[in-house]
Protein backbone atom coordinates (compact mmCIF):
# COMPACT_ATOMS: atom_id res chain seq x y z
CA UNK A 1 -9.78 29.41 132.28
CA UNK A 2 -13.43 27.38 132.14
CA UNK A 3 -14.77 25.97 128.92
CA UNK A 4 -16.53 28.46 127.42
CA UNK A 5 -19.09 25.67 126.13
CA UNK A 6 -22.18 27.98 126.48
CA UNK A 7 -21.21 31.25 125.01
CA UNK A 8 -24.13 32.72 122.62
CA UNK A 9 -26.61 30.24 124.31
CA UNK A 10 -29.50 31.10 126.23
CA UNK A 11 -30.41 29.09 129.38
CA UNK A 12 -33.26 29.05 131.62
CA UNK A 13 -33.45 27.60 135.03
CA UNK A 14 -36.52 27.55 137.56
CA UNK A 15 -35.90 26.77 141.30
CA UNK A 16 -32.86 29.03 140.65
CA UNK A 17 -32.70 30.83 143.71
CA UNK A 18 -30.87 27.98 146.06
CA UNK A 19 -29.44 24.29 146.07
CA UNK A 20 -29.23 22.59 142.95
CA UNK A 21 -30.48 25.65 140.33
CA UNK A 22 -28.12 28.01 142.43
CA UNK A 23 -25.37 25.80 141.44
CA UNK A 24 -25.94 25.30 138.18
CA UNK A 25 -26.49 28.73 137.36
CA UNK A 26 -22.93 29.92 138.51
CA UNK A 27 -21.21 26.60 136.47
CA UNK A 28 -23.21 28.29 133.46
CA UNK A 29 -22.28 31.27 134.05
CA UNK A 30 -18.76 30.50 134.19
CA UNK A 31 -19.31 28.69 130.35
CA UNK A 32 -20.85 32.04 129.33
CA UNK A 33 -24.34 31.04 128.89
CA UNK A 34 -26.95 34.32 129.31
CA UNK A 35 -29.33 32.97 132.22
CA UNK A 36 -32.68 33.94 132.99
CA UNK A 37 -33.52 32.71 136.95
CA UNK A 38 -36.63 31.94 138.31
CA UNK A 39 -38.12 30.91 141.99
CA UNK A 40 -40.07 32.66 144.26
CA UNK A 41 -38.01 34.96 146.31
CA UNK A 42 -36.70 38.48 144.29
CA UNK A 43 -34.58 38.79 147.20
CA UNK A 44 -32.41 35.17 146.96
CA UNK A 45 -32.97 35.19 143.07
CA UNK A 46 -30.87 38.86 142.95
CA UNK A 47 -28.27 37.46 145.02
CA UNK A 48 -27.67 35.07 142.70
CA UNK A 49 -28.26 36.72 140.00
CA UNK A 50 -25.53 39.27 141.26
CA UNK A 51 -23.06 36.33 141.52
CA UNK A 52 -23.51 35.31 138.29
CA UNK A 53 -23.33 39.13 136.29
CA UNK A 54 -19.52 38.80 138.53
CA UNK A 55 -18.39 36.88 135.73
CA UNK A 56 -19.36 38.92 132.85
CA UNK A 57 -22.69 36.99 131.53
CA UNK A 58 -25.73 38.52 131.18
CA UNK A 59 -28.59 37.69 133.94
CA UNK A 60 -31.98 38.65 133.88
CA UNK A 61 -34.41 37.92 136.97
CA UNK A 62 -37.93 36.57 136.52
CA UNK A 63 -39.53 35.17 139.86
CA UNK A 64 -42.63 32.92 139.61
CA UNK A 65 -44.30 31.22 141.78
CA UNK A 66 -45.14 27.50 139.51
CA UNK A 67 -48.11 26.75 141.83
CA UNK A 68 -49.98 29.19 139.60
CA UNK A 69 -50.39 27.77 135.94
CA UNK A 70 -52.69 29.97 134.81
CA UNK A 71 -50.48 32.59 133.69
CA UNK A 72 -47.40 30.28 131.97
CA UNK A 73 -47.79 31.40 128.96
CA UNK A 74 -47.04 35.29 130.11
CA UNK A 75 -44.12 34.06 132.21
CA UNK A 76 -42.69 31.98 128.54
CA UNK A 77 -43.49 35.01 126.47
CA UNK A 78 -41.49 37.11 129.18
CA UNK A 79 -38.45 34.58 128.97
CA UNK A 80 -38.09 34.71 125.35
CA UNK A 81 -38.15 38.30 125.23
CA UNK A 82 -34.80 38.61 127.39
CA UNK A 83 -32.14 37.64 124.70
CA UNK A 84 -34.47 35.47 122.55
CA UNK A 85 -35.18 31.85 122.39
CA UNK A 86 -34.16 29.59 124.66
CA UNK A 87 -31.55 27.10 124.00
CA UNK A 88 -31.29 25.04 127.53
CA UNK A 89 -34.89 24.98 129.26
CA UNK A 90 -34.10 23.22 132.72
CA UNK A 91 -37.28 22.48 134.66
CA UNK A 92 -35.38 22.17 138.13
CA UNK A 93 -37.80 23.45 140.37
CA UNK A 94 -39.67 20.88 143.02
CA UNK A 95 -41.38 20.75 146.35
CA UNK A 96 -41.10 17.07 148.10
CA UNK A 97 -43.14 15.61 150.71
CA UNK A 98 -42.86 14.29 154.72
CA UNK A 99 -46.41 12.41 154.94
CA UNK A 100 -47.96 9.08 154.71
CA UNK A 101 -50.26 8.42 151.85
CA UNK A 102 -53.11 8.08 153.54
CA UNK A 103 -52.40 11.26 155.73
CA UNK A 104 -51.62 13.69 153.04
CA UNK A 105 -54.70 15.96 151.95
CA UNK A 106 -55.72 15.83 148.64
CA UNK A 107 -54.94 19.70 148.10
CA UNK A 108 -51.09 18.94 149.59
CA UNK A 109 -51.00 16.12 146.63
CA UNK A 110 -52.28 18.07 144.29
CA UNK A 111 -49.68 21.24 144.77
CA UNK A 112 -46.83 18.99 144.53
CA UNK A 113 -48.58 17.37 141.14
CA UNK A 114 -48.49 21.42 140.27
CA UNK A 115 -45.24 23.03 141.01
CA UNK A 116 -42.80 19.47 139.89
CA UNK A 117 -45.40 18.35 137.26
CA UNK A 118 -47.45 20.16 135.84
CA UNK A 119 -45.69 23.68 135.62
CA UNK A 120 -42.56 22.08 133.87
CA UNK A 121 -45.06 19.98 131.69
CA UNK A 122 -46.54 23.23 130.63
CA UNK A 123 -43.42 25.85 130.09
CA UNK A 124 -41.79 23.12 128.35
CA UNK A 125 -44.28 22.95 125.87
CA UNK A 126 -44.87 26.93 125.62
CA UNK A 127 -41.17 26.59 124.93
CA UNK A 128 -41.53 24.18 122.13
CA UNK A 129 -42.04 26.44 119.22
CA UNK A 130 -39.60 28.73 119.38
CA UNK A 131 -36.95 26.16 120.38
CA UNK A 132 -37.60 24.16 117.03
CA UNK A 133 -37.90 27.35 114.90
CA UNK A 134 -34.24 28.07 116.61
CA UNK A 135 -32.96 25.11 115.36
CA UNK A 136 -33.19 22.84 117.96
CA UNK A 137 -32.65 22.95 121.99
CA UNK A 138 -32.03 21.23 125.29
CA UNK A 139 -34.85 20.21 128.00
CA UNK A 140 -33.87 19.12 131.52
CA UNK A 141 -35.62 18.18 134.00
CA UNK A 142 -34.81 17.06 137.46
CA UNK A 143 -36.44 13.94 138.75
CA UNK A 144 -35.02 12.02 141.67
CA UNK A 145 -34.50 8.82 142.54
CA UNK A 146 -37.91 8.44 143.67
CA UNK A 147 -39.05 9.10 140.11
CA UNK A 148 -38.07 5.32 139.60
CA UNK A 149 -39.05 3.52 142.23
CA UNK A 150 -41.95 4.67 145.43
CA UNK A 151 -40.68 5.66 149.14
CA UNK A 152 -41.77 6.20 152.39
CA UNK A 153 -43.32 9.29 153.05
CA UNK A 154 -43.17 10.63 149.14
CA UNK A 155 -46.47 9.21 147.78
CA UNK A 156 -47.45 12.65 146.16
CA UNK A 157 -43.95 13.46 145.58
CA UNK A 158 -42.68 10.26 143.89
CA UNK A 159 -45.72 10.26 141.63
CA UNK A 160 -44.76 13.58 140.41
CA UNK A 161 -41.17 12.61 139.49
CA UNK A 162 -42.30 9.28 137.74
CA UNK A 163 -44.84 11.56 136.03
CA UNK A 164 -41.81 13.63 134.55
CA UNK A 165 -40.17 10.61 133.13
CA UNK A 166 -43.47 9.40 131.43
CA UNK A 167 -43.85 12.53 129.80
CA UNK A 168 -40.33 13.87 129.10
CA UNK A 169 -39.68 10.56 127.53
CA UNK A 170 -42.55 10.96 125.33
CA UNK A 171 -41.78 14.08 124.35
CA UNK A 172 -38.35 13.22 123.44
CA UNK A 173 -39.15 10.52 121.39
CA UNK A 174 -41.96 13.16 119.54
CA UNK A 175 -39.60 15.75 118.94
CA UNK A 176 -35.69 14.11 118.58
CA UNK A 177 -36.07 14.90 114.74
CA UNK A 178 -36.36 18.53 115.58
CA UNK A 179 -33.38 18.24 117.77
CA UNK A 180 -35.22 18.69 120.87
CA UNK A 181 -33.51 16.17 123.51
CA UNK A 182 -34.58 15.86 126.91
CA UNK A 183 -31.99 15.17 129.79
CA UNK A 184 -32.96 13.68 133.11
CA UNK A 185 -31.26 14.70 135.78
CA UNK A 186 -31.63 12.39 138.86
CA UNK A 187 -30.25 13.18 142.15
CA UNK A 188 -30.27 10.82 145.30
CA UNK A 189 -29.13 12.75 147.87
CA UNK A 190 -27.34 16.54 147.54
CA UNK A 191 -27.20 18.27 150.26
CA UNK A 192 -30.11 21.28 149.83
CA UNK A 193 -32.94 22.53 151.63
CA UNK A 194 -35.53 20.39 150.17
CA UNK A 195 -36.53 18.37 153.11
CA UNK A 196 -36.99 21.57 155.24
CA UNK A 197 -39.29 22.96 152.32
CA UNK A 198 -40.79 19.68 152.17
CA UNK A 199 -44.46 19.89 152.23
CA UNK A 200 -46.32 17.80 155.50
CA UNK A 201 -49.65 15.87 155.80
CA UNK A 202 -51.28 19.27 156.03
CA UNK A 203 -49.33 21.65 154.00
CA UNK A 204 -47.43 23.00 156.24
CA UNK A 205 -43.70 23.32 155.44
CA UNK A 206 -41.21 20.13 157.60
CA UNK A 207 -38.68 22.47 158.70
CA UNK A 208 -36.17 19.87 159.31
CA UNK A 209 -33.17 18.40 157.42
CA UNK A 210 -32.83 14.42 157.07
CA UNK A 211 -30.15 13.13 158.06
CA UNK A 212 -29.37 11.40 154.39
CA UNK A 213 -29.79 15.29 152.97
CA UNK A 214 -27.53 16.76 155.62
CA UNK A 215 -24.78 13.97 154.62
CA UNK A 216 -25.79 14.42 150.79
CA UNK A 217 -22.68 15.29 148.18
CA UNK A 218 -22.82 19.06 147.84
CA UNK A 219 -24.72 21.15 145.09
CA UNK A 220 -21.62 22.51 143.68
CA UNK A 221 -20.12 18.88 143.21
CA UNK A 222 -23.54 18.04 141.50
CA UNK A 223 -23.58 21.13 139.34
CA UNK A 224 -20.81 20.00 137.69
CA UNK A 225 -21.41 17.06 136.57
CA UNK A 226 -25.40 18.62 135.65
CA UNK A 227 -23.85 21.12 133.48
CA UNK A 228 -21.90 18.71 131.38
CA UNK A 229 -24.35 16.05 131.05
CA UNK A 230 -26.66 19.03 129.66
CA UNK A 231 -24.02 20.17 127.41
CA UNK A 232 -23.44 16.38 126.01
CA UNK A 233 -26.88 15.72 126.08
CA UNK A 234 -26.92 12.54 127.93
CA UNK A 235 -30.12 10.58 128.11
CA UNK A 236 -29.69 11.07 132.33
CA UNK A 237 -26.94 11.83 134.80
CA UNK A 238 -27.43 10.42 138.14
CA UNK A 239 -26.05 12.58 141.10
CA UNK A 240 -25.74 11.64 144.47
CA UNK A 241 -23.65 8.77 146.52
CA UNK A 242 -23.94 5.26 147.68
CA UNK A 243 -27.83 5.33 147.53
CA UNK A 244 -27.88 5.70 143.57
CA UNK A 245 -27.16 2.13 143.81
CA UNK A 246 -30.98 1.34 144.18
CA UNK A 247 -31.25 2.71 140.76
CA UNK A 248 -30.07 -0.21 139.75
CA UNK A 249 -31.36 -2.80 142.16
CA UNK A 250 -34.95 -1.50 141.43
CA UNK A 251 -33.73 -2.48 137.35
CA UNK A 252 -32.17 -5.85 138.06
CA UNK A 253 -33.68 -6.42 141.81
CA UNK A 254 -37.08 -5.02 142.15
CA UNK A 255 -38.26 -7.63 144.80
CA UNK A 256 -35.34 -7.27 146.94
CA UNK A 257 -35.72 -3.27 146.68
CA UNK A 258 -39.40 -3.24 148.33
CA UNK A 259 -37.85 -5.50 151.18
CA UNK A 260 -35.38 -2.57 151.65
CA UNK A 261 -37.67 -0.06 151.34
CA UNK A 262 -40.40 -1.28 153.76
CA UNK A 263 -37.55 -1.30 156.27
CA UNK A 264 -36.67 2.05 156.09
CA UNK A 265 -38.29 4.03 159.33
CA UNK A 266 -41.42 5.94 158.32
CA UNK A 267 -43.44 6.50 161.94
């Protein structure tokens, strides 16, 4: 038998349809949360959606695509009117990057700044109100590793995911006497399609997988430990292997971390 630690709570999770959201959402499931999916495809959200109504838990379908902001506030209003407020908003949705700074069009830059900034700066605060009035609620947001220090061929993308933590911490500290807590969820490498999504110099999607991604822990293992960092409301939960260990040489090492980094093969 699971632990039924999200019974009666309502949880929302964009870039639901594969990898890390896809995960999460059946670990939820299984703790009886009612979920409310949203990516771009119908077709992949239903399948998981169909996976997840298995287990008895009530799923409802709402595909977006975050690139357009312009109507958030219809996509919020839709959420809430599913099973009413939400209690876990997780802003898991991203798009990362394969192109040198000074390669990347301004337009590629600025989507990425869109769909992993902007759009989960902008639900989260449509959210807002009806989370406080509700007593309280959970926001979590997935960064990266490259939200806390730059890399190779992620200008655009990095810059996003430090963006999150600049904000998200903000927000926390605005809105902790509400009960609002943030959780950052930080994964190095998990083993999804995000560099074949990945976004090159001209917009045009990689269509590979790196070799770190390929030999990445897998999204179930990560889900896991997701799931119950959200339901303890840790600060952050870092996912990944032996590369979460320049986390922490960044903190205590920052010198010796560029070194590394301007090793790493980027032609």
């Amino acid at each position: 038998m699971h632990n039924q630690r999200f019974v009666d709570k309502v949880v929302w999770i964009t870039g639901a349809s594969s990898g890390i959201g896809e995960a999460c959402a059946l670990v939820f499931a299984k703790e009886g949360a009612s979920l409310i999916l949203t990516g771009r495809s119908v077709e992949a959200l239903n399948k998981v959606s169909s996976k997840c109504a298995v287990l008895g838990v009530r799923c409802a379908v709402l595909p977006y695509d975050l690139s357009d902001l312009e109507h958030l506030s219809l996509l919020v209003e839709k959420a809430n009117n599913f099973f009413g407020p939400i209690d876990v908003l997780f802003n898991n949705a991203g798009v990362s990057q394969r192109a040198l700074a000074g390669e990347s069009l301004l337009s590629v830059d600025k989507k990425i700044m869109d769909i992993n900034f902007f759009s989960a700066a902008h639900i989260s605060k449509l959210v807002l109100p009806s989370m406080i009035a509700n007593g309280g609620g959970t926001i979590a947001v997935t960064t990266s590793i490259t939200g806390t220090f730059g890399f190779p061929l992620r200008s655009a993308y990095s810059a996003s995911k430090h963006a999150l933590y600049g904000f998200f911490e903000s927000l926390h500290a605005e809105y902790h006497h509400k009960n609002i807590r943030v959780v950052f969820v930080c994964p190095g490498r998990v083993k999804t399609n995000i560099s074949i999504n990945a976004l090159s110099q001209n917009g045009e999607q990689y269509g590979q997988m790196d070799d770190g991604q390929s030999g990445g822990i897998s999204p179930e293992k990560a889900a896991k430990k997701i799931v119950s960092a959200i339901y303890h409301r840790k600060p952050e939960v870092l996912v990944g292997g032996k590369e979460l260990l320049m986390v922490y040489i960044k903190r205590l090492f920052p010198g010796l971390l560029r070194k590394i980094i301007r090793k790493i093969k980027h032609t």
